[in-house]
Protein backbone atom coordinates (compact mmCIF):
# COMPACT_ATOMS: atom_id res chain seq x y z
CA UNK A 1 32.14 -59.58 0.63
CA UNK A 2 31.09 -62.14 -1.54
CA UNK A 3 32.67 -65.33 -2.45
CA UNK A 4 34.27 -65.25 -6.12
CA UNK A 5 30.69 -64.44 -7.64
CA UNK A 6 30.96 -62.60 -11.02
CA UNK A 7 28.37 -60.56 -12.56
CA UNK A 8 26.89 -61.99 -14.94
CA UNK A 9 27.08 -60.92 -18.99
CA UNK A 10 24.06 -59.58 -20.25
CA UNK A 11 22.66 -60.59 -23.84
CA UNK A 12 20.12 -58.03 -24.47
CA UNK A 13 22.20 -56.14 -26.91
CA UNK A 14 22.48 -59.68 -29.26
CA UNK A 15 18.64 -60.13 -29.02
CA UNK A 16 18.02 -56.42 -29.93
CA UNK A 17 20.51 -56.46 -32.61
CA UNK A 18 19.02 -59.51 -34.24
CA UNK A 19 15.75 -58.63 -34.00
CA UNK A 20 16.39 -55.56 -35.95
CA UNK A 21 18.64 -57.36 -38.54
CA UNK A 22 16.01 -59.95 -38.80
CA UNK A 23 13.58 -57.31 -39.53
CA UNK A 24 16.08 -55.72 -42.28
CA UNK A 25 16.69 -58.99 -44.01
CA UNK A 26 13.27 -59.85 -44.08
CA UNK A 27 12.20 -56.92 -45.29
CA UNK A 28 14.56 -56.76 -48.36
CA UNK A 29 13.39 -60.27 -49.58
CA UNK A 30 9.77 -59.40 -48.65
CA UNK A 31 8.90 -61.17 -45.47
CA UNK A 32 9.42 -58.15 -42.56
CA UNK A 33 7.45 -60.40 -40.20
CA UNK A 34 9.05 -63.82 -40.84
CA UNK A 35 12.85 -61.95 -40.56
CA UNK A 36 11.27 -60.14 -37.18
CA UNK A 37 10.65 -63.76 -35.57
CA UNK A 38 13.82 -65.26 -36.68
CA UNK A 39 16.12 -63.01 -35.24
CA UNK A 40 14.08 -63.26 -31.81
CA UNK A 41 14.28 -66.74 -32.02
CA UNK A 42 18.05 -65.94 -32.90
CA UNK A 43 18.70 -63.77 -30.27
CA UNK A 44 16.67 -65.89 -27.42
CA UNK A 45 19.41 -68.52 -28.75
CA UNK A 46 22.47 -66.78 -28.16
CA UNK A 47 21.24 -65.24 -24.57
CA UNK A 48 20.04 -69.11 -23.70
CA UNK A 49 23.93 -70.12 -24.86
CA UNK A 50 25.74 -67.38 -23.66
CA UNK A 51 24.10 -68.44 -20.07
CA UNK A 52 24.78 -71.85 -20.32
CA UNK A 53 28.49 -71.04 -20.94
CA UNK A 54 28.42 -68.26 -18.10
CA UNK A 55 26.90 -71.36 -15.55
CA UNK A 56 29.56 -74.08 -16.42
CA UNK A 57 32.37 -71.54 -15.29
């Protein structure tokens, strides 16, 4: 058995889903590409926060 370890929550959804939002907000003002690397930069944000929080419990 192990000691009190949790799994861990996975943020792949949030960096998918932001991607593709990215893509479909950039696309309606005209800039695809530019709305495609915000919401990875978006979504590497979240998963880097979301595993900060999980480490501090």
């Amino acid at each position: 058995m192990t000691k009190g370890k949790k799994n861990p929550t996975g943020a792949g959804a949030f960096i998918a889903l932001l991607i593709l939002g990215g893509t479909i907000v950039g696309g309606l003002i005209g800039q695809p590409s530019a709305g495609l690397i915000a919401g990875a930069v978006l979504g590497a944000l979240v998963a880097l926060l979301l595993w900060l929080w999980e480490r501090g419990k």
